[in-house]
N, C-alpha and C. Protein backbone atom coordinates (compact mmCIF):
# COMPACT_ATOMS: atom_id res chain seq x y z
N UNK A 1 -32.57 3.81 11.82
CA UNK A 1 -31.47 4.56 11.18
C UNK A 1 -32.03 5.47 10.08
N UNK A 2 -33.00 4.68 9.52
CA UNK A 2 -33.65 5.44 8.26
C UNK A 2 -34.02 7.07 8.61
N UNK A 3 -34.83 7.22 9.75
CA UNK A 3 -35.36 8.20 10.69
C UNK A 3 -34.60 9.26 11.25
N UNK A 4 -33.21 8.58 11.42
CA UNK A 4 -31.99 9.65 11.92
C UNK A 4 -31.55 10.03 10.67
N UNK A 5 -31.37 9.83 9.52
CA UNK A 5 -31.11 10.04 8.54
C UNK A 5 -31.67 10.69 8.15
N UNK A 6 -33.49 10.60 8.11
CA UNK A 6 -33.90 11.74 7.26
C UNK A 6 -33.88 13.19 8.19
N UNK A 7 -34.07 12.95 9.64
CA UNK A 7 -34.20 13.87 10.61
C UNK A 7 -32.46 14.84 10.32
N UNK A 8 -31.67 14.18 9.92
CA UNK A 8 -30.31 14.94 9.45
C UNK A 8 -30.59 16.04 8.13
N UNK A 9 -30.78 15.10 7.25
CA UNK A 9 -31.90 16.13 6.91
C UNK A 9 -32.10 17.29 6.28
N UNK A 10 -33.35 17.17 7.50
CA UNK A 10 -34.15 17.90 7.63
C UNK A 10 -33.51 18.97 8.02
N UNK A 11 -32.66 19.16 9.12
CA UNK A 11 -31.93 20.09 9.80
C UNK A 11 -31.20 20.35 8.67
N UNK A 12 -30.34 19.71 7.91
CA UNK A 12 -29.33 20.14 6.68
C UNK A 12 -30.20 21.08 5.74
N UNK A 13 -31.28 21.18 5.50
CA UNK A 13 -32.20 21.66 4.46
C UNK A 13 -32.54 23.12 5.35
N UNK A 14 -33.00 23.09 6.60
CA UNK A 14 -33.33 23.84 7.01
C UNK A 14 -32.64 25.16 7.05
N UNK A 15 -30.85 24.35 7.74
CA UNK A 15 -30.24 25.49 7.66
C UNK A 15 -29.41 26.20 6.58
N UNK A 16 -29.62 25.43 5.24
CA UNK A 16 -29.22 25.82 4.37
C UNK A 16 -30.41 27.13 3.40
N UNK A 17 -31.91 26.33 4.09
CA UNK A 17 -32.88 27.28 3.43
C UNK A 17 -32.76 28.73 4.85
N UNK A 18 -32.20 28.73 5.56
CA UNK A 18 -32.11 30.37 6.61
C UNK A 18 -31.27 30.72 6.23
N UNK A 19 -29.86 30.29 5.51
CA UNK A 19 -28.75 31.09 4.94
C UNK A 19 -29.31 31.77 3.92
């Protein structure tokens, strides 16, 4: 769970750092 969590994330960060 820990792993899906950080992998969420990662994606959350990502698409906040392309906006």
């Amino acid at each position: 769970m820990i792993v899906n969590t950080s992998y969420k994330g990662s994606v959350f960060l990502f698409l906040f750092m392309k906006f």
